[in-house]
PDB file of N, CA and C in Angstrom:
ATOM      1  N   UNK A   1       7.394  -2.835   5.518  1.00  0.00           N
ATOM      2  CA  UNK A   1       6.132  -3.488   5.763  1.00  0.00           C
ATOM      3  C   UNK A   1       6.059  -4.032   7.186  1.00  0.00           C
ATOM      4  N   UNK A   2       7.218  -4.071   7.967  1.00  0.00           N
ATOM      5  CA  UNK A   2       7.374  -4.580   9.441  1.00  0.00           C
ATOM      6  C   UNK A   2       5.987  -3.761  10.021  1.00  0.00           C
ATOM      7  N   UNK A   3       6.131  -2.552   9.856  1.00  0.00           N
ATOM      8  CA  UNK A   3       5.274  -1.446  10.560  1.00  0.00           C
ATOM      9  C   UNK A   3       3.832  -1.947  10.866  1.00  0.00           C
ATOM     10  N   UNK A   4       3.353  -2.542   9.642  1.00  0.00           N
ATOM     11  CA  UNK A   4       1.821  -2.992   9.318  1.00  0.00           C
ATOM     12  C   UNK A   4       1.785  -4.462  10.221  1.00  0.00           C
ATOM     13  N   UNK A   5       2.361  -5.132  10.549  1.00  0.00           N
ATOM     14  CA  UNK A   5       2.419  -6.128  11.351  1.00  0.00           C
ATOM     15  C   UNK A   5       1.282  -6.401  12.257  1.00  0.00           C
ATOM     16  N   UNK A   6       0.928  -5.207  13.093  1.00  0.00           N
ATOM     17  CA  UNK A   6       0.594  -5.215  14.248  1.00  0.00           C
ATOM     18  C   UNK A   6      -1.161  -5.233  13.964  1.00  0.00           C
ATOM     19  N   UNK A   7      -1.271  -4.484  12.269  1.00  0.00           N
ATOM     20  CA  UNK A   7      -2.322  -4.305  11.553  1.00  0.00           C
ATOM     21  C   UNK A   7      -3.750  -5.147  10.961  1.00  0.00           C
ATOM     22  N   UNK A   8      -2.264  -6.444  10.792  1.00  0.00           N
ATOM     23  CA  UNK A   8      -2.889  -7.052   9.927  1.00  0.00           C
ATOM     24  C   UNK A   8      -3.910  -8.301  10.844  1.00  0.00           C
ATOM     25  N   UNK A   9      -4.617  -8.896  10.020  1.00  0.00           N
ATOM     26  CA  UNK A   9      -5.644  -9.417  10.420  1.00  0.00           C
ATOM     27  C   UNK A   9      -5.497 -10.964   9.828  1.00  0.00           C
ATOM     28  N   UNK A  10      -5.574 -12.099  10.472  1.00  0.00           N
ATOM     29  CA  UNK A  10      -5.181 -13.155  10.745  1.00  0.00           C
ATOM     30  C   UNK A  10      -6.490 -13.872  10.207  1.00  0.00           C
ATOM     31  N   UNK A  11      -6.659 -14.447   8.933  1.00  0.00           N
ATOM     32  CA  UNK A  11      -8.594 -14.969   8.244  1.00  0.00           C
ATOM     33  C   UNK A  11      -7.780 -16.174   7.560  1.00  0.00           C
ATOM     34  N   UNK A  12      -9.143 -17.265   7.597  1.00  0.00           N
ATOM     35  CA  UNK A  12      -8.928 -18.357   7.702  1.00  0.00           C
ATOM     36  C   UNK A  12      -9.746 -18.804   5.647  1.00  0.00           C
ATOM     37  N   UNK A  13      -8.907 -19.209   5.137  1.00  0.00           N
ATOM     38  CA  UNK A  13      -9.748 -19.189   3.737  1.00  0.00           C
ATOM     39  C   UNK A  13     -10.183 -20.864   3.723  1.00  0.00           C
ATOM     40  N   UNK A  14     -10.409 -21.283   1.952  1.00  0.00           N
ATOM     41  CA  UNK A  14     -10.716 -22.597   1.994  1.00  0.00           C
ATOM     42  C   UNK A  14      -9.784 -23.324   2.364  1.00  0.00           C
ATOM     43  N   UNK A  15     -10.514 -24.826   2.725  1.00  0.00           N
ATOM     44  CA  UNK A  15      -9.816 -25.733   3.410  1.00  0.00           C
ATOM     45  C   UNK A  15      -8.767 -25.865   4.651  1.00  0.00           C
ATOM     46  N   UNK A  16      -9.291 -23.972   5.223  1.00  0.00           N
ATOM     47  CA  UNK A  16      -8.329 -23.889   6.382  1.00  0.00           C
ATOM     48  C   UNK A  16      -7.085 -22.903   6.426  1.00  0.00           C
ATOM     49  N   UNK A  17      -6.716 -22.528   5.159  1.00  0.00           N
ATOM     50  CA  UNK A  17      -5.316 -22.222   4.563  1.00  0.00           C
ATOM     51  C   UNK A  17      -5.617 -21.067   4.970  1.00  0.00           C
ATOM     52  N   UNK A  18      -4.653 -19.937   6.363  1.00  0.00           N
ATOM     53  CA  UNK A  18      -4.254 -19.002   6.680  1.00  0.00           C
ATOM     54  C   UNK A  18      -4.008 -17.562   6.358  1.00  0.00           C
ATOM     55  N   UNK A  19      -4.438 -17.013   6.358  1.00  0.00           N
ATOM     56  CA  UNK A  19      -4.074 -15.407   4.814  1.00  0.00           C
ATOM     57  C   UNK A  19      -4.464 -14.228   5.506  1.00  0.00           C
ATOM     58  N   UNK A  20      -3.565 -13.078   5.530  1.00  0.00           N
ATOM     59  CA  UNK A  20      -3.963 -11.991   6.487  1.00  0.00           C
ATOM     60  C   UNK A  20      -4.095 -11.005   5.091  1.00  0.00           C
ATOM     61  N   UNK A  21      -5.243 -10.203   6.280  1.00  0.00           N
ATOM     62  CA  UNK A  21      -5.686  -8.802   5.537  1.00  0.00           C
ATOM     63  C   UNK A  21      -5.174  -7.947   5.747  1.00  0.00           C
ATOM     64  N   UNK A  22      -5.330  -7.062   5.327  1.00  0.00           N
ATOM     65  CA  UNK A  22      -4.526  -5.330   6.181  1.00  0.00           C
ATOM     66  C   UNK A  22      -5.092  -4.244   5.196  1.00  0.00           C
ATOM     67  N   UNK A  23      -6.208  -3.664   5.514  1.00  0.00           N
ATOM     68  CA  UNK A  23      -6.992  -2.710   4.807  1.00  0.00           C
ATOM     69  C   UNK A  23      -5.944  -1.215   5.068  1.00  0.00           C
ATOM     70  N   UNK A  24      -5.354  -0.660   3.375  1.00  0.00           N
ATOM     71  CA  UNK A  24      -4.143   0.256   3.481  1.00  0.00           C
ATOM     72  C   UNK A  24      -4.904   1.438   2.420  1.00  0.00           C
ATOM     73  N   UNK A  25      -4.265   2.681   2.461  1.00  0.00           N
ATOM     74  CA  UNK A  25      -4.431   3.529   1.361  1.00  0.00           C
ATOM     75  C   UNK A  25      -3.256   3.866   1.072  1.00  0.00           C
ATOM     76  N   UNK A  26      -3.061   4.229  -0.272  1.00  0.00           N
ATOM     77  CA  UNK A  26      -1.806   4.336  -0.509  1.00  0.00           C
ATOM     78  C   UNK A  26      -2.363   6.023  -1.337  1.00  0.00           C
ATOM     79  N   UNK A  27      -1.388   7.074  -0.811  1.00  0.00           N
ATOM     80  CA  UNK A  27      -1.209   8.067  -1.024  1.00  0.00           C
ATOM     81  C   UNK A  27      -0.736   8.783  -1.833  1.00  0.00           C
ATOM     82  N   UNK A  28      -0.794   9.345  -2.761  1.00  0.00           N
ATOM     83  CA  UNK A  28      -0.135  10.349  -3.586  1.00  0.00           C
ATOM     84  C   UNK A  28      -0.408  11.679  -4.159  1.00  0.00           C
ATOM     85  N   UNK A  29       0.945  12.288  -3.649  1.00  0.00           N
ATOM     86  CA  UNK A  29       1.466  13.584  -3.396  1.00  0.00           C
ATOM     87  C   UNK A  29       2.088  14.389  -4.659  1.00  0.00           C
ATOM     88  N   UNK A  30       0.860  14.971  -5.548  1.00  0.00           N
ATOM     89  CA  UNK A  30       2.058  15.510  -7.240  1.00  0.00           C
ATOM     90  C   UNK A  30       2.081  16.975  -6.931  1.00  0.00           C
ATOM     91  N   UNK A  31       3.985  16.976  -6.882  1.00  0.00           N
ATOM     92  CA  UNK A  31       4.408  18.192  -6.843  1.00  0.00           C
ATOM     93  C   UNK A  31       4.827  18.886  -8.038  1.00  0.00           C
ATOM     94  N   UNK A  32       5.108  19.852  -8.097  1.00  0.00           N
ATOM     95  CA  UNK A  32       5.951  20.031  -9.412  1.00  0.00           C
ATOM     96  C   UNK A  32       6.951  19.659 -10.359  1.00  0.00           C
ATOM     97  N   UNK A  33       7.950  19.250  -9.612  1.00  0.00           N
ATOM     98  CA  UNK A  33       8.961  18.138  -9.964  1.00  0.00           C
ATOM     99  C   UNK A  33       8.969  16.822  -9.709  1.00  0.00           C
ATOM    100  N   UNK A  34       8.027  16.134  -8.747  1.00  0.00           N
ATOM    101  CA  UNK A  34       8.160  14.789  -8.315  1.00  0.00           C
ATOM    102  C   UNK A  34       6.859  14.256  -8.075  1.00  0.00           C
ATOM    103  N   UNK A  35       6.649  13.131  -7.767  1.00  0.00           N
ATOM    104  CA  UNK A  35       5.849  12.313  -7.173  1.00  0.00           C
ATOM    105  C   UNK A  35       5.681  11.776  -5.908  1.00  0.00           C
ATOM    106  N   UNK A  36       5.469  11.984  -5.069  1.00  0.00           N
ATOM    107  CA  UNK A  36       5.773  10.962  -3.493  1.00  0.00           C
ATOM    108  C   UNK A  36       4.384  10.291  -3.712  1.00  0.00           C
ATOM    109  N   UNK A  37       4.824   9.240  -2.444  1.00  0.00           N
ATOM    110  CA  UNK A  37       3.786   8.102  -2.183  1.00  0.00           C
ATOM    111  C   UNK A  37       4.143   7.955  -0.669  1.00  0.00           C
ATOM    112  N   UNK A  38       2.826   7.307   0.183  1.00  0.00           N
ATOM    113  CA  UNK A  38       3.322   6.830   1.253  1.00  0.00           C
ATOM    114  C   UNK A  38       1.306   5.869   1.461  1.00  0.00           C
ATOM    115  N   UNK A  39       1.731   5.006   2.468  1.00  0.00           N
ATOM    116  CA  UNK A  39       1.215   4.261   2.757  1.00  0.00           C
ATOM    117  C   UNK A  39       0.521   4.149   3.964  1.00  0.00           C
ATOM    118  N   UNK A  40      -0.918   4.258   4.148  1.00  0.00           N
ATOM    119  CA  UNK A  40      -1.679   4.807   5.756  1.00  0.00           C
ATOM    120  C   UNK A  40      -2.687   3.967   5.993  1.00  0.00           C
ATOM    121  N   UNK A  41      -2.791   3.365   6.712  1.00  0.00           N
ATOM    122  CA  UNK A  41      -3.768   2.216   7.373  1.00  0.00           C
ATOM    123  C   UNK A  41      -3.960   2.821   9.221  1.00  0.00           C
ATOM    124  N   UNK A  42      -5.001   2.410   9.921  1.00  0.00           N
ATOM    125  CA  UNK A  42      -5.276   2.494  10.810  1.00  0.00           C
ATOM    126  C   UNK A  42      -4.681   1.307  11.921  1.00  0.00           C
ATOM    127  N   UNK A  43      -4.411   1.709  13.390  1.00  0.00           N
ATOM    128  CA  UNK A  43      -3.639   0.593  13.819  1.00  0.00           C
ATOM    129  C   UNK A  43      -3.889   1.398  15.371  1.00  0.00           C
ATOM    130  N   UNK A  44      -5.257   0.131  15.855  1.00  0.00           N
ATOM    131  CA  UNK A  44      -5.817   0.973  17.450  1.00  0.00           C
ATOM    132  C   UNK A  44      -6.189   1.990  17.479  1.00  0.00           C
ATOM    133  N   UNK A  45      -7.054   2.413  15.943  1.00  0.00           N
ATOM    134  CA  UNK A  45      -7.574   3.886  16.486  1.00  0.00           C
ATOM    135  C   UNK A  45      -7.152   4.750  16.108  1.00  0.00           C
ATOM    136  N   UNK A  46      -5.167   4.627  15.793  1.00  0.00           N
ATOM    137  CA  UNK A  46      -4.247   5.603  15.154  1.00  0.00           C
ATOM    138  C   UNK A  46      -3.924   5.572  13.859  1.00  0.00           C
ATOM    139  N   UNK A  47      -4.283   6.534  12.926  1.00  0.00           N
ATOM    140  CA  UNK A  47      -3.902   6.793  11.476  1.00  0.00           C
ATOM    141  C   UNK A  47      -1.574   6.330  11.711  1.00  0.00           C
ATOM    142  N   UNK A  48      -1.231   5.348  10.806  1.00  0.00           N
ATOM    143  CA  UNK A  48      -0.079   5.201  10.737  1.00  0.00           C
ATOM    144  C   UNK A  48       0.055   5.468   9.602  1.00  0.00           C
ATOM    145  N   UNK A  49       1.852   5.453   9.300  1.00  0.00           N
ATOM    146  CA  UNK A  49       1.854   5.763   7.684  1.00  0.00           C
ATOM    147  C   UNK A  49       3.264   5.503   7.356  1.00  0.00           C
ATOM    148  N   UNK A  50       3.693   5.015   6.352  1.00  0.00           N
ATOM    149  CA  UNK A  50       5.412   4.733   5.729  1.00  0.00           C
ATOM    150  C   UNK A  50       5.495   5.716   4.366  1.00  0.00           C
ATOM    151  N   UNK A  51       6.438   5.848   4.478  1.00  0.00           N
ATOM    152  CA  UNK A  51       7.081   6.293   3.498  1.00  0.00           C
ATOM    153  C   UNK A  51       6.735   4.977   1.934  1.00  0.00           C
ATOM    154  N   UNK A  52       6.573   4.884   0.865  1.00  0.00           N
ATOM    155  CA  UNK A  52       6.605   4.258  -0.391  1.00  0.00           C
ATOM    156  C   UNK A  52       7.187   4.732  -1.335  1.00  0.00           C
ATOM    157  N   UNK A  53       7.981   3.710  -1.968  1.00  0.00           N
ATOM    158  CA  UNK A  53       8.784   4.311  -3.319  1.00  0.00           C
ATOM    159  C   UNK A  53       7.763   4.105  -5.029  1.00  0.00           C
ATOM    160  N   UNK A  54       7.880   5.427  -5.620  1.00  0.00           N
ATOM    161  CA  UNK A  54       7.280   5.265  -6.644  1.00  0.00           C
ATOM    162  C   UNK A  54       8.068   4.894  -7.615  1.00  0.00           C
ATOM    163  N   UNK A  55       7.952   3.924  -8.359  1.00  0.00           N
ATOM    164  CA  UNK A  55       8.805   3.022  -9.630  1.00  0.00           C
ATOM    165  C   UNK A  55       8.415   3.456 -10.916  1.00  0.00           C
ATOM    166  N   UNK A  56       9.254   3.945 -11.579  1.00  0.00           N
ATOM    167  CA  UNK A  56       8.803   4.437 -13.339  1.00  0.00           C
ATOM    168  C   UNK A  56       9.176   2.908 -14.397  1.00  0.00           C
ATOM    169  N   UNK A  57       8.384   2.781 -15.118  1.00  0.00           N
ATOM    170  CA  UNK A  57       8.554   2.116 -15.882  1.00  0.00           C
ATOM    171  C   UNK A  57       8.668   2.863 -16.914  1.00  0.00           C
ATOM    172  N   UNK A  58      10.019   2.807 -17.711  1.00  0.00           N
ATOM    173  CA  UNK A  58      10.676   3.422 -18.797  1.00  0.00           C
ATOM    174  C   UNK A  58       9.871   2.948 -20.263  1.00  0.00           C
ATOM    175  N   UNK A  59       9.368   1.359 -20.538  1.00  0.00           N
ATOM    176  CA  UNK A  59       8.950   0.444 -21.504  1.00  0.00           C
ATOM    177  C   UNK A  59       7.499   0.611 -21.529  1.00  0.00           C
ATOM    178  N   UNK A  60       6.974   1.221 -21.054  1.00  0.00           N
ATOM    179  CA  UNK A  60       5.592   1.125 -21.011  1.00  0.00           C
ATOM    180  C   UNK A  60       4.941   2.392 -22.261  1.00  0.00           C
ATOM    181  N   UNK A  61       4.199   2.258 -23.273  1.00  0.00           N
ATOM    182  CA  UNK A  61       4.011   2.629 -24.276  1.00  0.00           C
ATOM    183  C   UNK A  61       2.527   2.811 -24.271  1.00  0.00           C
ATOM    184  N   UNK A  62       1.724   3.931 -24.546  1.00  0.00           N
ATOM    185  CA  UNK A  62       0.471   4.148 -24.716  1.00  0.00           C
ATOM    186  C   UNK A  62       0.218   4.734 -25.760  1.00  0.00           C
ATOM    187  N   UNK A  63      -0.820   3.518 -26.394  1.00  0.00           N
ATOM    188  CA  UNK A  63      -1.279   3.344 -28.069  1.00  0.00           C
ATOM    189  C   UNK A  63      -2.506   4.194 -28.274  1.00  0.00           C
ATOM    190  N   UNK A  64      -2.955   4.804 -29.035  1.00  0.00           N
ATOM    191  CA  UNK A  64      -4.023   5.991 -29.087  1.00  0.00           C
ATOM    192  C   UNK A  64      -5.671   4.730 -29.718  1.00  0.00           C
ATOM    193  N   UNK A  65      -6.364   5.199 -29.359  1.00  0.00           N
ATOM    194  CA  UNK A  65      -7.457   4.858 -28.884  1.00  0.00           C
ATOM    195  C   UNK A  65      -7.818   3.046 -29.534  1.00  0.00           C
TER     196      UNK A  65
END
């Protein structure tokens, strides 16, 4: 996330309290065997982008309608 640094945007919320933005898309790539992800926001004009890890959740259970 170092990368996005330069990105992000410095906004002032209630009562003053500090909070940056950073408008990102996050990408994904389905191959035959895998999944990739990566992460692309704009920065001066230039499309940037990281690498992202995709996380499986093993416990997650989907109940029919």
């Amino acid at each position: 996330m170092a990368e996005m640094t330069n990105a992000s945007q410095a906004l002032y919320g209630p009562e003053g309290v500090i909070f940056y933005q950073l408008d990102l898309s996050v990408v994904l790539q389905f191959g035959i065997n895998e999944l990739k992800a990566k992460l692309c926001w704009n920065e001066d004009g230039e499309e940037k982008q990281t690498p992202a890890r995709v996380v499986y959740d093993n416990e997650v259970t989907i109940a029919d309608g």
